[in-house]
N, C-alpha and C. Protein backbone atom coordinates (compact mmCIF):
# COMPACT_ATOMS: atom_id res chain seq x y z
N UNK A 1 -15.37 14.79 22.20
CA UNK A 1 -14.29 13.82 22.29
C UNK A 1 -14.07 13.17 20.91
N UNK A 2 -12.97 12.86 20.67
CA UNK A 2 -12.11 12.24 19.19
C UNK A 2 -12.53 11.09 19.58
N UNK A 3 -13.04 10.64 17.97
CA UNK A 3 -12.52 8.88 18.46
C UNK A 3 -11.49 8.17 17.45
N UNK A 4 -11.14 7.08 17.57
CA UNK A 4 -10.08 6.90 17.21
C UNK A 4 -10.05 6.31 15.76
N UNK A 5 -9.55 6.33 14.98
CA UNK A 5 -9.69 6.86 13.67
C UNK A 5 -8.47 5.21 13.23
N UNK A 6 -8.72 4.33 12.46
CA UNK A 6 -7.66 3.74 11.91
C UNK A 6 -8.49 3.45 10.62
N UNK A 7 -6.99 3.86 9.86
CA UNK A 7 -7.44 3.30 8.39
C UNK A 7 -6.55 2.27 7.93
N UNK A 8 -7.03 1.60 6.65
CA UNK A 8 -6.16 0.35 6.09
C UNK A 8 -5.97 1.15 4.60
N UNK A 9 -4.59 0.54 4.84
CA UNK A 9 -4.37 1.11 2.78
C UNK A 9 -3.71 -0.26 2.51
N UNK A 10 -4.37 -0.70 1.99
CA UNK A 10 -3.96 -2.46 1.28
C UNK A 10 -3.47 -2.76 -0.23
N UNK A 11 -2.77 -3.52 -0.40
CA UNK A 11 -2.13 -3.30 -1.51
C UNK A 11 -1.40 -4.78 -1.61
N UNK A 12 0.17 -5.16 -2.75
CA UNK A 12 0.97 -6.27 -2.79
C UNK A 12 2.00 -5.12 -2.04
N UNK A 13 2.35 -4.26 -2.50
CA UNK A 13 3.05 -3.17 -2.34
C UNK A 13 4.83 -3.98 -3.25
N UNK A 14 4.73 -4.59 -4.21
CA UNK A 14 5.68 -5.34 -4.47
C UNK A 14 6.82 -4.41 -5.65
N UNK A 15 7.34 -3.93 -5.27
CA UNK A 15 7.96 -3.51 -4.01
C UNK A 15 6.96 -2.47 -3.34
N UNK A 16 6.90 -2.21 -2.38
CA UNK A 16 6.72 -0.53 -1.83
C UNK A 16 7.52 0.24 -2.53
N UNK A 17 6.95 1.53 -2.87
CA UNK A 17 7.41 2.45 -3.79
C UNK A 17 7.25 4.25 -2.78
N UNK A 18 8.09 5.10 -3.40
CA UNK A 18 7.66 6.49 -3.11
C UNK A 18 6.19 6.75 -2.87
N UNK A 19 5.77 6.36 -4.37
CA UNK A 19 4.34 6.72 -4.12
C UNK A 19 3.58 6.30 -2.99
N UNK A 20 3.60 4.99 -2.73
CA UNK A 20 2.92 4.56 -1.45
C UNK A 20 3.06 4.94 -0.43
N UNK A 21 4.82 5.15 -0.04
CA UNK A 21 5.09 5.95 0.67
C UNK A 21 4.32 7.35 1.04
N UNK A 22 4.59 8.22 0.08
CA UNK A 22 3.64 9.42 -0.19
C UNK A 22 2.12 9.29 0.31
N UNK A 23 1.09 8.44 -0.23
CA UNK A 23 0.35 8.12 0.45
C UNK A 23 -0.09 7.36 1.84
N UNK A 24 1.28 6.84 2.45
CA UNK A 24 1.07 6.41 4.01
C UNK A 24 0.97 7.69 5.08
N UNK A 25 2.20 8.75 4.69
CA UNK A 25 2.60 9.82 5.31
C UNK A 25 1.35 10.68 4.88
N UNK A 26 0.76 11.14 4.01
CA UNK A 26 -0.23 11.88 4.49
C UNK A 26 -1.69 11.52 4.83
N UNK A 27 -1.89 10.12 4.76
CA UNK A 27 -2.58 9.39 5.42
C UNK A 27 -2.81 9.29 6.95
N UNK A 28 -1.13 9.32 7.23
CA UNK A 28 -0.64 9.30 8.58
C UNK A 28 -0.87 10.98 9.76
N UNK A 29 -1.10 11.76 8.74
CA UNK A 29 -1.33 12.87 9.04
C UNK A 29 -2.75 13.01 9.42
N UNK A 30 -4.15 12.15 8.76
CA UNK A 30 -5.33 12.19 8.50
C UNK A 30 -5.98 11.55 9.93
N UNK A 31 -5.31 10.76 10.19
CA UNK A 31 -5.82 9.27 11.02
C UNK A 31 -5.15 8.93 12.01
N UNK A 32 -5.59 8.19 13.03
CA UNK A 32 -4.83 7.87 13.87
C UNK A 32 -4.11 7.10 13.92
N UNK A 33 -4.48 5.51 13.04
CA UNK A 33 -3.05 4.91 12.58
C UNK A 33 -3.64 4.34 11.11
N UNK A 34 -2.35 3.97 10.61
CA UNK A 34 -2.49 3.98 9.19
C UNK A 34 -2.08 1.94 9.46
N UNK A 35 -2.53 0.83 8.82
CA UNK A 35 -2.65 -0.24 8.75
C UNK A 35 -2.16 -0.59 7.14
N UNK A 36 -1.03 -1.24 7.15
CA UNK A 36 -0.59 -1.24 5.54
C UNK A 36 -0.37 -2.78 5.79
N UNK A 37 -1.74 -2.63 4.60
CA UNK A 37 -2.20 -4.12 4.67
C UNK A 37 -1.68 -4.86 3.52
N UNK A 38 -0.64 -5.93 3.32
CA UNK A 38 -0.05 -6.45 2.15
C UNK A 38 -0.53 -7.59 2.02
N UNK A 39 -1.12 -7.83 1.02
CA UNK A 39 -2.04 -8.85 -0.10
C UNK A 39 -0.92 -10.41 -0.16
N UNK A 40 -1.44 -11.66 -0.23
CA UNK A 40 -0.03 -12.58 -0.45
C UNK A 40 -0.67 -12.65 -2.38
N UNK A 41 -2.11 -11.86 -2.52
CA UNK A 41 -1.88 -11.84 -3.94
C UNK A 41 -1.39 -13.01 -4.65
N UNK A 42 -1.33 -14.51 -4.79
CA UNK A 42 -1.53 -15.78 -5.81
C UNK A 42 -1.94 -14.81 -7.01
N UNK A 43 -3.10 -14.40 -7.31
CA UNK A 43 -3.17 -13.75 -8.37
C UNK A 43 -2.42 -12.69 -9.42
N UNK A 44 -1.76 -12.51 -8.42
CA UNK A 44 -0.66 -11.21 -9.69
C UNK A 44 0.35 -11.77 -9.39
N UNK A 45 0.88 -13.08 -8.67
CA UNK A 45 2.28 -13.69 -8.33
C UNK A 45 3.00 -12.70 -7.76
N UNK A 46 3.75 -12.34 -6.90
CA UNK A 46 4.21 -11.32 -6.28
C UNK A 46 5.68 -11.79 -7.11
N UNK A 47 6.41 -10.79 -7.03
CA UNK A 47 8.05 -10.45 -7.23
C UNK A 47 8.45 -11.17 -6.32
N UNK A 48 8.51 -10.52 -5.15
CA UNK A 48 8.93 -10.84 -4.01
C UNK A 48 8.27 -11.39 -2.88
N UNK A 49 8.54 -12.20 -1.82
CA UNK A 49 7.69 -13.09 -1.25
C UNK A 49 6.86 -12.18 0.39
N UNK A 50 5.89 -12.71 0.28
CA UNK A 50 5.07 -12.08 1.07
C UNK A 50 6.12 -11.76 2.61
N UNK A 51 7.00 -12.01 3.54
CA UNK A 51 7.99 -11.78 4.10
C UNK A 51 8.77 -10.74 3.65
N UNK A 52 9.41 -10.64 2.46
CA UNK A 52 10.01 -9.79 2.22
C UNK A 52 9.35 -8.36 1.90
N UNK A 53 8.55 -8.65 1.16
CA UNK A 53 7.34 -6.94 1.22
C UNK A 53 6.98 -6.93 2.65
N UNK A 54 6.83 -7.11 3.71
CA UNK A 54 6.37 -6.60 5.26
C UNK A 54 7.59 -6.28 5.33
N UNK A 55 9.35 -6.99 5.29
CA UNK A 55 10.15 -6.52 5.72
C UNK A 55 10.10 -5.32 5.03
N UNK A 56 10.23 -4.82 4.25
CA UNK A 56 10.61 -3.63 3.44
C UNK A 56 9.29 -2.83 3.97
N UNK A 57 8.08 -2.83 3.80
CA UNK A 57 7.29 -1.83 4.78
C UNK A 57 7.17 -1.43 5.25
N UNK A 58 8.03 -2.58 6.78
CA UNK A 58 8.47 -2.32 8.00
C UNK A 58 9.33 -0.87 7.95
N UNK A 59 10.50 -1.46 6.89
CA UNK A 59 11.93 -0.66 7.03
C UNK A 59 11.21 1.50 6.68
N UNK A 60 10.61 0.54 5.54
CA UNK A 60 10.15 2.34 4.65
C UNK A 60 8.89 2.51 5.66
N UNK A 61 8.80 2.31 6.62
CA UNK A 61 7.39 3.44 7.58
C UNK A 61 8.08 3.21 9.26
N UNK A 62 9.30 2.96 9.23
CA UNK A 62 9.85 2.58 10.73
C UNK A 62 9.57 3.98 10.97
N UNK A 63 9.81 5.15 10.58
CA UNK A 63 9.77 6.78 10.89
C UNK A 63 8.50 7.43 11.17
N UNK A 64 7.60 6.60 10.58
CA UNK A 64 6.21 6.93 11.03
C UNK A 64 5.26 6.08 11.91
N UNK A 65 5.76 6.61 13.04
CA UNK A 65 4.98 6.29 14.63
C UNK A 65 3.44 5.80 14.86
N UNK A 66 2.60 5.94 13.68
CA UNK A 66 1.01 5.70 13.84
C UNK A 66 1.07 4.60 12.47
N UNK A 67 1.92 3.55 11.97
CA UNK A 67 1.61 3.02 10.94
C UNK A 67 1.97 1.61 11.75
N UNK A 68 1.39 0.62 11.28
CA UNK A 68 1.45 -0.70 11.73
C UNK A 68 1.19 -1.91 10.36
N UNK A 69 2.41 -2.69 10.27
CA UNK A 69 2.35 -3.24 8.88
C UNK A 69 1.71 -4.86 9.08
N UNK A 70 0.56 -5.14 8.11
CA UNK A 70 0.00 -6.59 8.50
C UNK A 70 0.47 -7.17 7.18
N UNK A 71 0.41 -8.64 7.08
CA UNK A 71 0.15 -9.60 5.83
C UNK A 71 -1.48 -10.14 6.02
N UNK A 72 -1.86 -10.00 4.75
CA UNK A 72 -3.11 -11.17 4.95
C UNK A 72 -3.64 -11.76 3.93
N UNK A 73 -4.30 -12.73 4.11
CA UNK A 73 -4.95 -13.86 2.90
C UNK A 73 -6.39 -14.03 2.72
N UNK A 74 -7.39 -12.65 2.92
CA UNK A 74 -8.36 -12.98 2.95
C UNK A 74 -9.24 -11.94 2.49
N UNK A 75 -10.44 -11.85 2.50
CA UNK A 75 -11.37 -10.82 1.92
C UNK A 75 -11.22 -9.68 2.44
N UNK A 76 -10.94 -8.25 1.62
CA UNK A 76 -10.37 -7.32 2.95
C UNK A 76 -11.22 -6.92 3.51
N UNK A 77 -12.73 -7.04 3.23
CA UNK A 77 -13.79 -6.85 4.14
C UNK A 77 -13.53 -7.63 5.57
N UNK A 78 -12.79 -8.91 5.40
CA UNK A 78 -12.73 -9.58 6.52
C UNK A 78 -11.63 -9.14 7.46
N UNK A 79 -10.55 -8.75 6.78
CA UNK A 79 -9.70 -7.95 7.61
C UNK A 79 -9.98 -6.44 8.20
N UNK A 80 -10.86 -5.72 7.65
CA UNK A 80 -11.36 -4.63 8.26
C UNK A 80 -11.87 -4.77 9.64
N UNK A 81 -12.61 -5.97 9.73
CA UNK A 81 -12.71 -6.43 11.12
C UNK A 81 -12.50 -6.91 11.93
N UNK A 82 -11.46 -7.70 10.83
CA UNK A 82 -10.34 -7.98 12.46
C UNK A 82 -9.59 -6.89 12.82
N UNK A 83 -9.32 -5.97 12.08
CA UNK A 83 -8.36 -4.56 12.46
C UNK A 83 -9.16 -3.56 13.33
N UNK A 84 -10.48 -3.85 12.78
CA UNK A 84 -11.25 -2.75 13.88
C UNK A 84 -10.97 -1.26 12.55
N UNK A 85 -11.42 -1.42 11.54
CA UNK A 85 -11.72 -0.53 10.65
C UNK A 85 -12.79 -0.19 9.55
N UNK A 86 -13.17 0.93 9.58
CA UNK A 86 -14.60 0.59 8.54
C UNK A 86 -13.83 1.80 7.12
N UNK A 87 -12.63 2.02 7.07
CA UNK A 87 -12.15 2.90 5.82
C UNK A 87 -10.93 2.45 5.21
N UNK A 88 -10.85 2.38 4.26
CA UNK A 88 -9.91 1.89 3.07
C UNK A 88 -9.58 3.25 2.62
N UNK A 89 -7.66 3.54 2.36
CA UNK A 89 -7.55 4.19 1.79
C UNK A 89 -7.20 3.89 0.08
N UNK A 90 -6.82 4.26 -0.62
CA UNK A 90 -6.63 3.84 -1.70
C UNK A 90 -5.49 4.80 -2.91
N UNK A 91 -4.74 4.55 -3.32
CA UNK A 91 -3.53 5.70 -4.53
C UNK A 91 -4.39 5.79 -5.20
N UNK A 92 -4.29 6.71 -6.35
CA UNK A 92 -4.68 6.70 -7.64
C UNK A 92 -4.18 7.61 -8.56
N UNK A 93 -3.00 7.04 -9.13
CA UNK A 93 -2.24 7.67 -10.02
C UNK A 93 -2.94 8.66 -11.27
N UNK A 94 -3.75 7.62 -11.65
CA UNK A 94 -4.40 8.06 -13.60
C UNK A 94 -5.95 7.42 -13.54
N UNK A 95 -6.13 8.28 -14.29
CA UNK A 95 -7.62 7.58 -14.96
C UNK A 95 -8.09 5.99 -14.76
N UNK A 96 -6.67 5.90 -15.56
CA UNK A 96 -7.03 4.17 -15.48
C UNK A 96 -7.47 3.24 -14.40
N UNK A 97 -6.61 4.26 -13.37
CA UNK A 97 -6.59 3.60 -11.91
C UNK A 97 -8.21 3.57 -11.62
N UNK A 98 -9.16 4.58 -11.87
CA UNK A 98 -9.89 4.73 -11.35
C UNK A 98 -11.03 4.36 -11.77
N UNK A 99 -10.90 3.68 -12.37
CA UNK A 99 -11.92 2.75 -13.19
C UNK A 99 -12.03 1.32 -12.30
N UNK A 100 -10.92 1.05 -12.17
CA UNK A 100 -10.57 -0.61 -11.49
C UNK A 100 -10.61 -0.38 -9.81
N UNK A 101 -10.59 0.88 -9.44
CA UNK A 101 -10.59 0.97 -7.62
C UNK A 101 -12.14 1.24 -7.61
N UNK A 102 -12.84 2.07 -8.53
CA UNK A 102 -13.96 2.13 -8.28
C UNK A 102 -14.67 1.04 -7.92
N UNK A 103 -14.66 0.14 -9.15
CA UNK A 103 -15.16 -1.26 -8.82
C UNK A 103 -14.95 -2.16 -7.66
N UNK A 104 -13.85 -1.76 -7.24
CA UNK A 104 -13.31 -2.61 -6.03
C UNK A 104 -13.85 -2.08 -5.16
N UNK A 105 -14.17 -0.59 -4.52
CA UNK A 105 -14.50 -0.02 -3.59
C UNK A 105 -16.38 -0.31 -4.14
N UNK A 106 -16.94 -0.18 -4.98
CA UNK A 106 -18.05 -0.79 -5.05
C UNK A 106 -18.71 -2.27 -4.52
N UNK A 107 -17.93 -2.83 -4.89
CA UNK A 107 -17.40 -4.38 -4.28
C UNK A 107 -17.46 -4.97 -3.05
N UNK A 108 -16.54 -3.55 -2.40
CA UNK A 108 -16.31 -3.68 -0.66
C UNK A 108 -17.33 -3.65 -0.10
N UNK A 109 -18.41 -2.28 -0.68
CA UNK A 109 -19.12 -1.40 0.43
C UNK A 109 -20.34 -2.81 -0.27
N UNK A 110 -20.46 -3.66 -1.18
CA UNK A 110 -21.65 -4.35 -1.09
C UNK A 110 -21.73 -5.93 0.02
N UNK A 111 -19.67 -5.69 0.58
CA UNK A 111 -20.06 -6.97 0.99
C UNK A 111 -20.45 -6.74 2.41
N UNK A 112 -20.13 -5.12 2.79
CA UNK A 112 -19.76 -4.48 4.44
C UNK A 112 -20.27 -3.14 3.87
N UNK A 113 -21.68 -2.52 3.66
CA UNK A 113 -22.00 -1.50 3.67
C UNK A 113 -21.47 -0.31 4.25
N UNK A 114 -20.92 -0.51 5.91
CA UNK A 114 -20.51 0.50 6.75
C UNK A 114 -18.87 0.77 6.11
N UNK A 115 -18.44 0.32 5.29
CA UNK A 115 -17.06 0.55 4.45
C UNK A 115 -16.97 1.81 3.64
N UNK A 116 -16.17 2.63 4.24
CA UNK A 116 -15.53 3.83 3.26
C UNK A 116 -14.24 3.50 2.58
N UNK A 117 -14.64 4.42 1.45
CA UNK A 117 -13.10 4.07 0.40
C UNK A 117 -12.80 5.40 0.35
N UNK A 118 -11.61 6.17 0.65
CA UNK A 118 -11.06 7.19 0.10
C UNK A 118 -9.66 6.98 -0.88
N UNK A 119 -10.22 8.13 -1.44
CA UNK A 119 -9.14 7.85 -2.34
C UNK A 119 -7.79 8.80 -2.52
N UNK A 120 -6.79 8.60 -2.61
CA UNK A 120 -5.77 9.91 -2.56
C UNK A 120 -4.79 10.07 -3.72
N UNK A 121 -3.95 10.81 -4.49
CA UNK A 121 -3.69 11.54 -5.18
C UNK A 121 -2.39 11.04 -4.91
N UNK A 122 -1.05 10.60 -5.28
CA UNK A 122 -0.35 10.85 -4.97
C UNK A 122 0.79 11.67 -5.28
N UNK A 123 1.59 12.98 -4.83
CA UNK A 123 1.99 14.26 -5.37
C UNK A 123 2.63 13.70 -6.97
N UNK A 124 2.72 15.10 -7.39
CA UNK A 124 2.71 14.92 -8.88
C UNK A 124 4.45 14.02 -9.42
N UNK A 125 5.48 14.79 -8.32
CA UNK A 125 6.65 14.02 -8.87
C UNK A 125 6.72 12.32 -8.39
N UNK A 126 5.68 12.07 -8.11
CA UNK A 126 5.83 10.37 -7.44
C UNK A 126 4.33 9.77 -8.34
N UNK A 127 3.95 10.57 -9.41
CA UNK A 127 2.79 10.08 -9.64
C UNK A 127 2.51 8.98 -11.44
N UNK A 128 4.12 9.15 -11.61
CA UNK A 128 4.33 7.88 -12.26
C UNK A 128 5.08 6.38 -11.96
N UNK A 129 5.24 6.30 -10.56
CA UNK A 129 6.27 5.08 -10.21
C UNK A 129 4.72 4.20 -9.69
N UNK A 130 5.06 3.06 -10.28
CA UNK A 130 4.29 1.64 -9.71
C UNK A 130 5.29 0.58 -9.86
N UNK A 131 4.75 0.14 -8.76
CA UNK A 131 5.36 -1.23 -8.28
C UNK A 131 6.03 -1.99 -9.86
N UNK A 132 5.19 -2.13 -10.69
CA UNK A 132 5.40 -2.75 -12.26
C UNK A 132 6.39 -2.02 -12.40
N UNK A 133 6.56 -0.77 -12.79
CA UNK A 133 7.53 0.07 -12.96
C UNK A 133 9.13 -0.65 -12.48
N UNK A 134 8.92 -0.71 -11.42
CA UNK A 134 10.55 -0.85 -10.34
C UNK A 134 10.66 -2.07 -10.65
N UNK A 135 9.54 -3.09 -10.78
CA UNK A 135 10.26 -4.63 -11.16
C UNK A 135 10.63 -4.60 -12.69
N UNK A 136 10.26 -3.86 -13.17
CA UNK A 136 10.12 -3.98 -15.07
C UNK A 136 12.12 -3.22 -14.81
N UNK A 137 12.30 -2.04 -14.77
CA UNK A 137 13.81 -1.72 -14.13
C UNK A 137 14.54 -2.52 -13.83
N UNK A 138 13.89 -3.29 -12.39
CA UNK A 138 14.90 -4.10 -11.85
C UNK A 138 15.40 -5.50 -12.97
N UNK A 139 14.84 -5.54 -13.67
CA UNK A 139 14.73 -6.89 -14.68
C UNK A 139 16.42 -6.75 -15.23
N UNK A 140 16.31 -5.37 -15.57
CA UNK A 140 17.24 -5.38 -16.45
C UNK A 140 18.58 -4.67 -15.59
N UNK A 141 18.69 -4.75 -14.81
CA UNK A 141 19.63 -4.04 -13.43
C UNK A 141 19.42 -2.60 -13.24
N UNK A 142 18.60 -1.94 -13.78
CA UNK A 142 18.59 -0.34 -13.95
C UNK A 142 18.72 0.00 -12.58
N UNK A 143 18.50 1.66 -12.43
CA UNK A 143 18.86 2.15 -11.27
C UNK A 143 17.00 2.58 -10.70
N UNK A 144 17.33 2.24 -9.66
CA UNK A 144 15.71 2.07 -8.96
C UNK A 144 15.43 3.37 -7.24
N UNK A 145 16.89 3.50 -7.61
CA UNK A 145 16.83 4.13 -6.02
C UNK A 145 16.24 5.59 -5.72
N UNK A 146 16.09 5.86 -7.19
CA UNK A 146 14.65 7.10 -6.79
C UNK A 146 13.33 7.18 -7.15
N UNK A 147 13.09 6.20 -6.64
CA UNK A 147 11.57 5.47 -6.95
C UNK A 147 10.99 4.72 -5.52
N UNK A 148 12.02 4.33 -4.69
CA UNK A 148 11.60 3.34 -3.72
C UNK A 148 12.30 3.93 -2.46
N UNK A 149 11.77 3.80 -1.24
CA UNK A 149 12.71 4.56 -0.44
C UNK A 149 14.05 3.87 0.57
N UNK A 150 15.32 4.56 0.81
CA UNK A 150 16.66 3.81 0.47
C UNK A 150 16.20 2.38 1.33
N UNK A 151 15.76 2.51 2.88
CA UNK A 151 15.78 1.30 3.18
C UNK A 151 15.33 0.10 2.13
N UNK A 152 14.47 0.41 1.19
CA UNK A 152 13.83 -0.61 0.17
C UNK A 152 15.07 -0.91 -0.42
N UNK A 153 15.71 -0.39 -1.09
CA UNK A 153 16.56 -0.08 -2.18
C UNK A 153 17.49 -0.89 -1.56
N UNK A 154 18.40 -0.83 -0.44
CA UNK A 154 19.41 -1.60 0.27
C UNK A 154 18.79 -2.74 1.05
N UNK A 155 17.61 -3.25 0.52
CA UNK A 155 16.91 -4.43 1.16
C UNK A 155 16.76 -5.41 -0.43
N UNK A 156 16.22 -4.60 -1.82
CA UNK A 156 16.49 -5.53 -2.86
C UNK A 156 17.82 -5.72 -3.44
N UNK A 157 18.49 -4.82 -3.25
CA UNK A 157 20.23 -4.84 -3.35
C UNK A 157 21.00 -6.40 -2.62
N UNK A 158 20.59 -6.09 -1.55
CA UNK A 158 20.83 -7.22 -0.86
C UNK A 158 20.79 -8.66 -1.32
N UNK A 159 18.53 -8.51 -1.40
CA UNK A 159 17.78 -10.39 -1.76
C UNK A 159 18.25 -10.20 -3.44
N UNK A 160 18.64 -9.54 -4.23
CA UNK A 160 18.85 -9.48 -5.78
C UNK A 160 19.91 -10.02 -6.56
């Protein structure tokens, strides 16, 4: 017998991007539901306000049936258990990335031992867009709409 499998991929997601995207959907393929957990992050100041990244999460994973979008303000060890999860997924674009998730996933498993971190790849044509990216664009009005997916795109069009 299966048992039931939920993972968290946590993030600001400010905006949600392709890439994340990319990594929910084959996440979503892995697991039984995928938990896209958005950070209210004080520390990196978000772009956009913790409301508006769930709305746009909402919009860009309405198509995928096993994803369920949270906000939260707290240790994500602590949200793993309120979700009823012991695995973190995690992007990782470049090198760089993987220097700073390591630590974090080091981090996790010392505060909640039973914590897995996987990590995923995301395909090669989506594997330069970050969130920084689309706000650094949006600054200057550039065109953003193949980077983020359209519901996003006609959701900052809109609050912009």
């Amino acid at each position: 017998m299966k048992s039931f499998n939920r993972v968290i991929y946590p993030g600001t997601f400010d905006p949600i991007t392709n890439g994340h995207l990319d990594i929910i959907k084959r996440a979503s393929n892995m697991f039984d539901e995928v938990v896209v957990a958005i950070a209210v992050s004080r520390t990196k100041k978000p772009y956009f306000s913790l409301e508006k990244r769930i709305e746009m999460a909402e919009s860009a994973t309405s198509h995928i049936s096993n994803t369920k979008v949270v906000g939260f303000d707290n240790l994500l060890v602590n949200l793993c258990d309120e979700v009823g999860s012991n695995i973190i997924i995690r992007g990782l674009r470049a090198v760089s990335d993987f220097e700073y998730e390591l630590q974090m996933g080091y981090a996790n498993a010392s505060l909640k031992k039973e914590l897995e971190t996987i990590y995923l790849m995301p395909n090669l044509e989506h594997a330069f867009i970050s969130s920084s990216v689309v706000r650094s664009i949006l600054e200057f009005d550039g065109r953003i709409e193949h980077l983020v997916p359209e519901s996003v795109h006609q959701i900052i069009k809109e609050s912009c």
